[in-house]
C-alpha atoms as a PDB file:
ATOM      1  CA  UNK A   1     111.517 106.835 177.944  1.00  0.00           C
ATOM      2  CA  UNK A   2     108.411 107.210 175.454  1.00  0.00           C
ATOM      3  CA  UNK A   3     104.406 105.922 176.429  1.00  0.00           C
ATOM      4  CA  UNK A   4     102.427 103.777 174.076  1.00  0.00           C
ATOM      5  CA  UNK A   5      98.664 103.015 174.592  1.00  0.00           C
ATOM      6  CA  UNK A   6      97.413 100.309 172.740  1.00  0.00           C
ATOM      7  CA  UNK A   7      93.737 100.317 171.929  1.00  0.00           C
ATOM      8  CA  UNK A   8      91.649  96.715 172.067  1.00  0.00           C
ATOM      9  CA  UNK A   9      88.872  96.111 170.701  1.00  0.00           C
ATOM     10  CA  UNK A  10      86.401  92.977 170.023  1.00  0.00           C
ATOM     11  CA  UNK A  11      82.733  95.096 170.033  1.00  0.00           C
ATOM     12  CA  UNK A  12      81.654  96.280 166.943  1.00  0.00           C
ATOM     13  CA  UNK A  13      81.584  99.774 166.593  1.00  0.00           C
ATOM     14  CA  UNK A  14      78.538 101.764 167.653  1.00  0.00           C
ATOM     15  CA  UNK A  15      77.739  98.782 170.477  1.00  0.00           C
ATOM     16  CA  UNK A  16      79.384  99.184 174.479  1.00  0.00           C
ATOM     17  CA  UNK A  17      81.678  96.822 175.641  1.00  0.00           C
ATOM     18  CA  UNK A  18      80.470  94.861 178.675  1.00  0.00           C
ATOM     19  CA  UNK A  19      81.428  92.227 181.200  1.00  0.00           C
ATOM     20  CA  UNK A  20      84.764  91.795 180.095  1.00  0.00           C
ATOM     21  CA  UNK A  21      85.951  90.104 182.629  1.00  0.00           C
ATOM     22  CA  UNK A  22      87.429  87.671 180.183  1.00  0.00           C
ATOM     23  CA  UNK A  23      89.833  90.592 178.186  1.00  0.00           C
ATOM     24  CA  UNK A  24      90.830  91.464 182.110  1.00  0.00           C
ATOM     25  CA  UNK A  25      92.191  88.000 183.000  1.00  0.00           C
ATOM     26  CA  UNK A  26      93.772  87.734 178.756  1.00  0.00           C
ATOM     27  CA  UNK A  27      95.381  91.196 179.769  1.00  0.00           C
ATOM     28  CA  UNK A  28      96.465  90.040 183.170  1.00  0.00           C
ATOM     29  CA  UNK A  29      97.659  86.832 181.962  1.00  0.00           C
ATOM     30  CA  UNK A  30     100.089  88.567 179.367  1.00  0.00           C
ATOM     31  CA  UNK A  31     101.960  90.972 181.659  1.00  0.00           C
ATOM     32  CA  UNK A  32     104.823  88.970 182.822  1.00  0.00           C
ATOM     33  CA  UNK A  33     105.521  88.612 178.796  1.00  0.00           C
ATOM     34  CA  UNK A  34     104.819  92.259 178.471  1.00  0.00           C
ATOM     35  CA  UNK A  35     107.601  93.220 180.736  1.00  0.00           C
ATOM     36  CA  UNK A  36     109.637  90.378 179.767  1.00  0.00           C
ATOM     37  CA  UNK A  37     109.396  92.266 176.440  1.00  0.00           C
ATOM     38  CA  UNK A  38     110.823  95.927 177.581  1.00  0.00           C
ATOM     39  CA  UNK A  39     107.465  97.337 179.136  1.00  0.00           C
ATOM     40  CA  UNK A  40     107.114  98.891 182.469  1.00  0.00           C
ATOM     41  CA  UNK A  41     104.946 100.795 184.807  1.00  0.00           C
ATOM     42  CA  UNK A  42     102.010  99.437 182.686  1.00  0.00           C
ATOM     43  CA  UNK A  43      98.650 100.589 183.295  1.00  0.00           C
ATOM     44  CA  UNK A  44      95.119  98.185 182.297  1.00  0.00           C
ATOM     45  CA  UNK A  45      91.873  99.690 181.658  1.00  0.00           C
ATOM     46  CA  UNK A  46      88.939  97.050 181.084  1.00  0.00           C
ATOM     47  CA  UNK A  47      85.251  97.789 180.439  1.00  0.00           C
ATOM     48  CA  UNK A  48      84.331  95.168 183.375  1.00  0.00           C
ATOM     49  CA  UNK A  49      82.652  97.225 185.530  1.00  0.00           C
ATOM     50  CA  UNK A  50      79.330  96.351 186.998  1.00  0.00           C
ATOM     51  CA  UNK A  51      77.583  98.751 189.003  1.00  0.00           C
ATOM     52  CA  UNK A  52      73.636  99.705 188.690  1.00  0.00           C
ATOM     53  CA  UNK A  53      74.535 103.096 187.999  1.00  0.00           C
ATOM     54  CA  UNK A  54      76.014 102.297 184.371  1.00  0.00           C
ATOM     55  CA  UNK A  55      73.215 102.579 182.440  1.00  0.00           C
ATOM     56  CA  UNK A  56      73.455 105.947 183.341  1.00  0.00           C
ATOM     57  CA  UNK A  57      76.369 106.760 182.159  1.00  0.00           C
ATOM     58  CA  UNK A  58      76.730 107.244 178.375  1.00  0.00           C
ATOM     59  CA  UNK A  59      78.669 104.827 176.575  1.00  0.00           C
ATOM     60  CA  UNK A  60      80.241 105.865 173.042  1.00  0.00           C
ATOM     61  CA  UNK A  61      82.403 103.357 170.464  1.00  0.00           C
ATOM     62  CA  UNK A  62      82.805 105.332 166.983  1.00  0.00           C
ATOM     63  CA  UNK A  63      85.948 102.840 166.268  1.00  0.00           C
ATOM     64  CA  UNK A  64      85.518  99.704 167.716  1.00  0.00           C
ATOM     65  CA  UNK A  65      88.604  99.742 170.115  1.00  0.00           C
ATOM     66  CA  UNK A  66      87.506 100.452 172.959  1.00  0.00           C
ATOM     67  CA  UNK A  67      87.085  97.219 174.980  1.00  0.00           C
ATOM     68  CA  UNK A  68      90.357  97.949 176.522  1.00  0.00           C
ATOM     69  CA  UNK A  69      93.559  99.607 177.038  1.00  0.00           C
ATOM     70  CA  UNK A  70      97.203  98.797 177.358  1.00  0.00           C
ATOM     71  CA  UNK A  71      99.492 101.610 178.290  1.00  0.00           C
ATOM     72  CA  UNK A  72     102.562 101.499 178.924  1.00  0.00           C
ATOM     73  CA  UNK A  73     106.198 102.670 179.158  1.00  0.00           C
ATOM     74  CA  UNK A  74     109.620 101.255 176.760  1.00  0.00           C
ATOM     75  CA  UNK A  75     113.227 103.008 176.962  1.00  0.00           C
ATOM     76  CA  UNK A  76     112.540 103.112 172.828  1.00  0.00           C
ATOM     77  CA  UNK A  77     109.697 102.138 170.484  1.00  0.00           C
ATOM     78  CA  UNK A  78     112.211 100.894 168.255  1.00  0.00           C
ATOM     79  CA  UNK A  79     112.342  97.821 170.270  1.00  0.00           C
ATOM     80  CA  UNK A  80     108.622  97.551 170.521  1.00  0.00           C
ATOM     81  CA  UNK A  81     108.184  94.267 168.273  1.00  0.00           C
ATOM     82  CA  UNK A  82     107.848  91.738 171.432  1.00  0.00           C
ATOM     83  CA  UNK A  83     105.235  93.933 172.545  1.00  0.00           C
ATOM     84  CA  UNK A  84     102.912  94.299 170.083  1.00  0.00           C
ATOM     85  CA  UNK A  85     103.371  90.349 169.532  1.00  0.00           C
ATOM     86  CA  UNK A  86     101.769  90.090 172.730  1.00  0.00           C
ATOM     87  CA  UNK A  87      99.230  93.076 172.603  1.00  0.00           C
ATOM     88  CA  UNK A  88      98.624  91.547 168.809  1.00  0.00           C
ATOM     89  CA  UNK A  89      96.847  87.989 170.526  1.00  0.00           C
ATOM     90  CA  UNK A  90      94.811  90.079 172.894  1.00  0.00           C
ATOM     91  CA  UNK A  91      91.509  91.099 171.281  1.00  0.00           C
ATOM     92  CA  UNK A  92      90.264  91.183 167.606  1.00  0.00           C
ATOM     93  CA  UNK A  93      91.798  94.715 166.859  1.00  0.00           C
ATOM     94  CA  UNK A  94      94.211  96.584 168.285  1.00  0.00           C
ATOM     95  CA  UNK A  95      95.764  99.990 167.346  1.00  0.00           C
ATOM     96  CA  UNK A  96      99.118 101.478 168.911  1.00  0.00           C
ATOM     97  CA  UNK A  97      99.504 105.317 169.667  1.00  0.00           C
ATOM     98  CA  UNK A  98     102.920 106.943 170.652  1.00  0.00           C
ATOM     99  CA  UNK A  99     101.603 109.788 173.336  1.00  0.00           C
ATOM    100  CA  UNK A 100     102.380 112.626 175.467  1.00  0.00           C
ATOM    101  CA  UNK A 101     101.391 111.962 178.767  1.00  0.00           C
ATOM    102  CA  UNK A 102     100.165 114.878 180.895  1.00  0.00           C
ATOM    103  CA  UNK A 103      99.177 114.300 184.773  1.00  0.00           C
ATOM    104  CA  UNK A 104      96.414 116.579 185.336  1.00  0.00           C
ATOM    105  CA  UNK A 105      95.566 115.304 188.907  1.00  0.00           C
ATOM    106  CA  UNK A 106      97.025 112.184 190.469  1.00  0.00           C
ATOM    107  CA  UNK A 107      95.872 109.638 193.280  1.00  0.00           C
ATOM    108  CA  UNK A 108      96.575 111.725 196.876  1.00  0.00           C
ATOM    109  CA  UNK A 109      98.009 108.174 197.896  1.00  0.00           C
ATOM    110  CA  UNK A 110      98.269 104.884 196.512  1.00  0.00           C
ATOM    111  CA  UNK A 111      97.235 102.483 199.167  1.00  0.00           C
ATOM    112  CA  UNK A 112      96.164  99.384 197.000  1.00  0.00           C
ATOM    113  CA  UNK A 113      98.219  96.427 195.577  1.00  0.00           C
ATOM    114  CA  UNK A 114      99.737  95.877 191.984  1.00  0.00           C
ATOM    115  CA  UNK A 115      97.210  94.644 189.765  1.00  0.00           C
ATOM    116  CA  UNK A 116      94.043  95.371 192.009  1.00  0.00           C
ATOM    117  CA  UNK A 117      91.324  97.727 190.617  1.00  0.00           C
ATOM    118  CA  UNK A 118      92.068 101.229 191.601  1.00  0.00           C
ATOM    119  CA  UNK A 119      89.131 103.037 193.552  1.00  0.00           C
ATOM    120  CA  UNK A 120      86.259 104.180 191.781  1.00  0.00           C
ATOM    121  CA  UNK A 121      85.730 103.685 188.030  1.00  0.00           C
ATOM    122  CA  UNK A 122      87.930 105.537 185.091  1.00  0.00           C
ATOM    123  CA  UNK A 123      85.908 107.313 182.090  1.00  0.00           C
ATOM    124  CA  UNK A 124      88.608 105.824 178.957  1.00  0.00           C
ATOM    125  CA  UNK A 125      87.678 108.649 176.076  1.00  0.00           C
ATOM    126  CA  UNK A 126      89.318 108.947 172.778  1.00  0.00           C
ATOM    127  CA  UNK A 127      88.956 111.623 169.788  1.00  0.00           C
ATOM    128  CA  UNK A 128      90.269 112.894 166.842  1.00  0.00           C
ATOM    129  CA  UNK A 129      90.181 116.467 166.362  1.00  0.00           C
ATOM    130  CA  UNK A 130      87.215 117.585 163.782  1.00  0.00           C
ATOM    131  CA  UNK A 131      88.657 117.717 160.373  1.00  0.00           C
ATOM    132  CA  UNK A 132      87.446 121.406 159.605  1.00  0.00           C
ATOM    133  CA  UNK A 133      89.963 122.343 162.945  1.00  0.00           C
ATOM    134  CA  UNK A 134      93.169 123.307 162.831  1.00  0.00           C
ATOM    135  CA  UNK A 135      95.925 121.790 165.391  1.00  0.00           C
ATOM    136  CA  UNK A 136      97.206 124.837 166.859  1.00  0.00           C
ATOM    137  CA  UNK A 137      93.478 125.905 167.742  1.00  0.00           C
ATOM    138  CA  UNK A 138      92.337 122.138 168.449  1.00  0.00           C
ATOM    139  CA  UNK A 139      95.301 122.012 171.273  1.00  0.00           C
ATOM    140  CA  UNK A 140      94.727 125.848 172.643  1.00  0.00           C
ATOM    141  CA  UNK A 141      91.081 124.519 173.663  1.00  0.00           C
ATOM    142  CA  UNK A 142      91.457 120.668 174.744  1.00  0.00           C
ATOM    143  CA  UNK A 143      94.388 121.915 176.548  1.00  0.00           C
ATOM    144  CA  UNK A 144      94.009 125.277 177.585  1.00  0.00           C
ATOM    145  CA  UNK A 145      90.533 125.428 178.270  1.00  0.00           C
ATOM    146  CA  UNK A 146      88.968 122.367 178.784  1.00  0.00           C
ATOM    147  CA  UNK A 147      91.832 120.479 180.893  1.00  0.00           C
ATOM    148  CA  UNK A 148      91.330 123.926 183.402  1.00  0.00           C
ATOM    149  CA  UNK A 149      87.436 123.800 183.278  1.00  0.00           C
ATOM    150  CA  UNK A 150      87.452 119.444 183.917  1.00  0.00           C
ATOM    151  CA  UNK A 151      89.673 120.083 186.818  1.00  0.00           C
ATOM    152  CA  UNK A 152      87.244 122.756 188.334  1.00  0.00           C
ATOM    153  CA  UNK A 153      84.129 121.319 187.746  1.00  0.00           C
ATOM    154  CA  UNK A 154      84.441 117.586 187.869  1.00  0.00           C
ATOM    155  CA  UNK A 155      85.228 115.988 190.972  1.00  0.00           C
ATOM    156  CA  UNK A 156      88.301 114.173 189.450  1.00  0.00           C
ATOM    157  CA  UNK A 157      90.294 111.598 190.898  1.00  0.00           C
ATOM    158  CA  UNK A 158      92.853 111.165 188.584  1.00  0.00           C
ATOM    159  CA  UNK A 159      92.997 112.775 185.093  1.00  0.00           C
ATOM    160  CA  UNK A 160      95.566 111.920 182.736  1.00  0.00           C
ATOM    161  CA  UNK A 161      95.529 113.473 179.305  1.00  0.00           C
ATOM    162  CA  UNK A 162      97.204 111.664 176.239  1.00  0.00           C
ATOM    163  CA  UNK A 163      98.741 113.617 173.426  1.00  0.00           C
ATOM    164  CA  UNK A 164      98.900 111.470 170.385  1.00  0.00           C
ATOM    165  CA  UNK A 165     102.317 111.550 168.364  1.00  0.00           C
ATOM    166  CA  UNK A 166     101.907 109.463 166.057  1.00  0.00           C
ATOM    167  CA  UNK A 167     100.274 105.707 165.384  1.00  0.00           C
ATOM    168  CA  UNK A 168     102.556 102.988 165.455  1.00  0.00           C
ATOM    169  CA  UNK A 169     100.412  99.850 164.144  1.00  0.00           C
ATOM    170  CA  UNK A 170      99.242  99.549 160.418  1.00  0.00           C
ATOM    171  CA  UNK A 171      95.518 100.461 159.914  1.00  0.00           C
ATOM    172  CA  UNK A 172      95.205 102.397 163.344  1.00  0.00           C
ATOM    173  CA  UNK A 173      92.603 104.881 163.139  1.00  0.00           C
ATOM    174  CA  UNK A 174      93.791 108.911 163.231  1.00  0.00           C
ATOM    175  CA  UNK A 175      93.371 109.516 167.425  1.00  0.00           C
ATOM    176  CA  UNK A 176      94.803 112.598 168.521  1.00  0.00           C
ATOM    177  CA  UNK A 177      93.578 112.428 172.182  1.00  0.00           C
ATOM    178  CA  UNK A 178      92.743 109.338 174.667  1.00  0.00           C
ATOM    179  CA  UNK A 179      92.136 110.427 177.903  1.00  0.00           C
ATOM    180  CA  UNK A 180      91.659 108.550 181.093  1.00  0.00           C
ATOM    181  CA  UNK A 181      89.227 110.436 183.793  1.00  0.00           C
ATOM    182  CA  UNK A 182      89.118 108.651 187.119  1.00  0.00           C
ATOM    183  CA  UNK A 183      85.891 109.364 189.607  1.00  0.00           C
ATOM    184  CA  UNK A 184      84.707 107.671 192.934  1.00  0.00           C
ATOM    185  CA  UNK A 185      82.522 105.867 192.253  1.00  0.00           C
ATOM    186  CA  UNK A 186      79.688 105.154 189.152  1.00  0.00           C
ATOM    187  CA  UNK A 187      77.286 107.023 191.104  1.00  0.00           C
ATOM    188  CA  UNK A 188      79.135 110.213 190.930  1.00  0.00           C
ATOM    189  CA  UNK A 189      79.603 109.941 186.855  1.00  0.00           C
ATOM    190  CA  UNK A 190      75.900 108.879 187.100  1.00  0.00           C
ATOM    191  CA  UNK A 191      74.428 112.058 188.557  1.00  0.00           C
ATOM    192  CA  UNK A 192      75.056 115.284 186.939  1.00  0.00           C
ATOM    193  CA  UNK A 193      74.576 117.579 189.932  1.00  0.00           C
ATOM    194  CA  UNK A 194      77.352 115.344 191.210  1.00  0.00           C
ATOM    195  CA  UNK A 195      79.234 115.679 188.056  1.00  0.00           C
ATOM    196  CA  UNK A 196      79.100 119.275 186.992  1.00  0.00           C
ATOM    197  CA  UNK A 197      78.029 120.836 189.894  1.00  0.00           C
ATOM    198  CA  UNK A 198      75.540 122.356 188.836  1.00  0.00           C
ATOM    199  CA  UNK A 199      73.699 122.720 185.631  1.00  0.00           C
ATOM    200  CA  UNK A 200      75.484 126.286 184.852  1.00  0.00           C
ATOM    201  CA  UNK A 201      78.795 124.515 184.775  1.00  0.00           C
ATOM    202  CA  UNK A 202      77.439 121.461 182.820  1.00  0.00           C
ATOM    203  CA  UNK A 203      76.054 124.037 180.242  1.00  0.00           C
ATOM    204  CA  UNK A 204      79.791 125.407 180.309  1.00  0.00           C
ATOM    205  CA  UNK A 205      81.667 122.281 179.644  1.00  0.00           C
ATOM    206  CA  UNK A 206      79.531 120.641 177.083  1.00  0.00           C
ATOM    207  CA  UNK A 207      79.661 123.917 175.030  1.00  0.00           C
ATOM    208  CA  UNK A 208      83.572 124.105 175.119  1.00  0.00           C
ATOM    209  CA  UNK A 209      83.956 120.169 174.389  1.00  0.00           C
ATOM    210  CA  UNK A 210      81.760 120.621 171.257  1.00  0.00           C
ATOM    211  CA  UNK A 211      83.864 123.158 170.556  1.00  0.00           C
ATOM    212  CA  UNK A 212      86.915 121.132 169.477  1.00  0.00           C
ATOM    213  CA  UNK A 213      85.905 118.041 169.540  1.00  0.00           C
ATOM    214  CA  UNK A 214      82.999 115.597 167.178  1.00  0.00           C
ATOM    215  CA  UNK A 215      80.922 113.286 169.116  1.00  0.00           C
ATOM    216  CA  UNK A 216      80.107 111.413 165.877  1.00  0.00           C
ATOM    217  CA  UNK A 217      84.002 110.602 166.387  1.00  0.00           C
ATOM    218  CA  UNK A 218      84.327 109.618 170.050  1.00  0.00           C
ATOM    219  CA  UNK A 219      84.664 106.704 171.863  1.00  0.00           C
ATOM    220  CA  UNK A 220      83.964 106.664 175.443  1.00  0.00           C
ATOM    221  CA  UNK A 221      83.343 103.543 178.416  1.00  0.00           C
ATOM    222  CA  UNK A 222      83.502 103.064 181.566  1.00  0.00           C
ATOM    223  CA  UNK A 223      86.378 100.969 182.482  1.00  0.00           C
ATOM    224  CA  UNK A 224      88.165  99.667 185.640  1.00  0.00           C
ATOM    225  CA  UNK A 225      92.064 100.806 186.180  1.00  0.00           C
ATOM    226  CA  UNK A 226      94.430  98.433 187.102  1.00  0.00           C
ATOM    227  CA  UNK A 227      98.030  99.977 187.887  1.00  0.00           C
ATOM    228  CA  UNK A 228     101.181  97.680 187.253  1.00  0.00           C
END
């Protein structure tokens, strides 16, 4: 079995997605064709929350493709054609990423149906590494360091942590991470105290994020999860 997130995107670059309700119900309406097409235990992140908090939270599109996310799962991305047929007639742009998936920290329990918005609100983040950093070093601190530090400092939900292989659509910008961070509630992502825990561990993080990553380079929304 191999993953594939596929990136959407109809805001232009350097504006945040909002309200789309209508990419949600597009998405929605394509997953019986989707799995018709070799897909399975797909996973839907939307930037369609609305919460007074979100204003709060900071909102970053460097690429444009960051409306929404596809992920998914195919026995072989050989056979991935039907797929990206469908994904193609979803938004404006798309790009397709094969990935690594690593579980950081999973849902305790599942308790809600397929297709309903899991709890809380999930932090969709991607990045390429900075081009003056080398991939053995880039990995030792996304990985090593700042996957350890997230887990003790931010009251995570879920966390799962994308590895990017390789792009698999024409014209898809170089990713190598996109990273889905899963919280309680807007409130939480809203407030750093809540957050970080404090403003020594803020200090922490930020410094070891800046220290493989570009912000001029990242995109990063607030989106709602929807588990298939």
């Amino acid at each position: 079995m191999e993953k594939l997130v596929y990136l959407l995107g109809d805001t232009g670059a350097g504006h945040p997605p909002r309200r789309r309700d209508d990419l949600r119900e597009k998405v929605f309406a394509a997953v019986p064709a989707l799995e018709a097409a070799g897909a399975r235990d797909l996973t839907v992140c939307v930037a369609d929350v609305e919460d007074p908090a979100l204003d709060a939270i900071a909102h970053l599109n460097a690429h444009g493709l960051i409306d929404g996310q596809v992920s998914l799962w195919v026995d072989r991305i050989d056979d991935r054609g039907g797929i990206e047929s469908v994904v193609a007639g979803l938004a404006t742009r798309h790009a397709g990423y094969l990935v690594t998936e690593s579980v950081l920290r999973e849902y305790p329990a599942r308790a809600w149906s397929r297709g309903e918005a899991s709890p809380g609100v999930t932090i969709m983040t991607t990045f390429p590494k900075p081009d003056g950093l080398d991939l053995e070093t880039f990995y030792a601190r996304w990985h090593g360091s700042h996957g350890p530090l997230s887990l003790r400092f931010h009251p995570l939900t879920r966390y799962v942590r994308n590895s990017v292989f390789r792009a698999v659509t024409e014209g898809a910008p170089t990713l190598h991470a996109i990273v889905s961070e899963s919280f309680a509630s807007c409130e939480v992502v809203a407030d750093p105290e809540q957050l970080f825990g404090g403003a020594e561990n803020r200090k922490t993080l930020t410094k070891d994020l800046l220290s493989f990553t570009d912000m001029s380079t990242m995109s990063s929304v607030p989106m709602h999860e929807y588990l298939f």
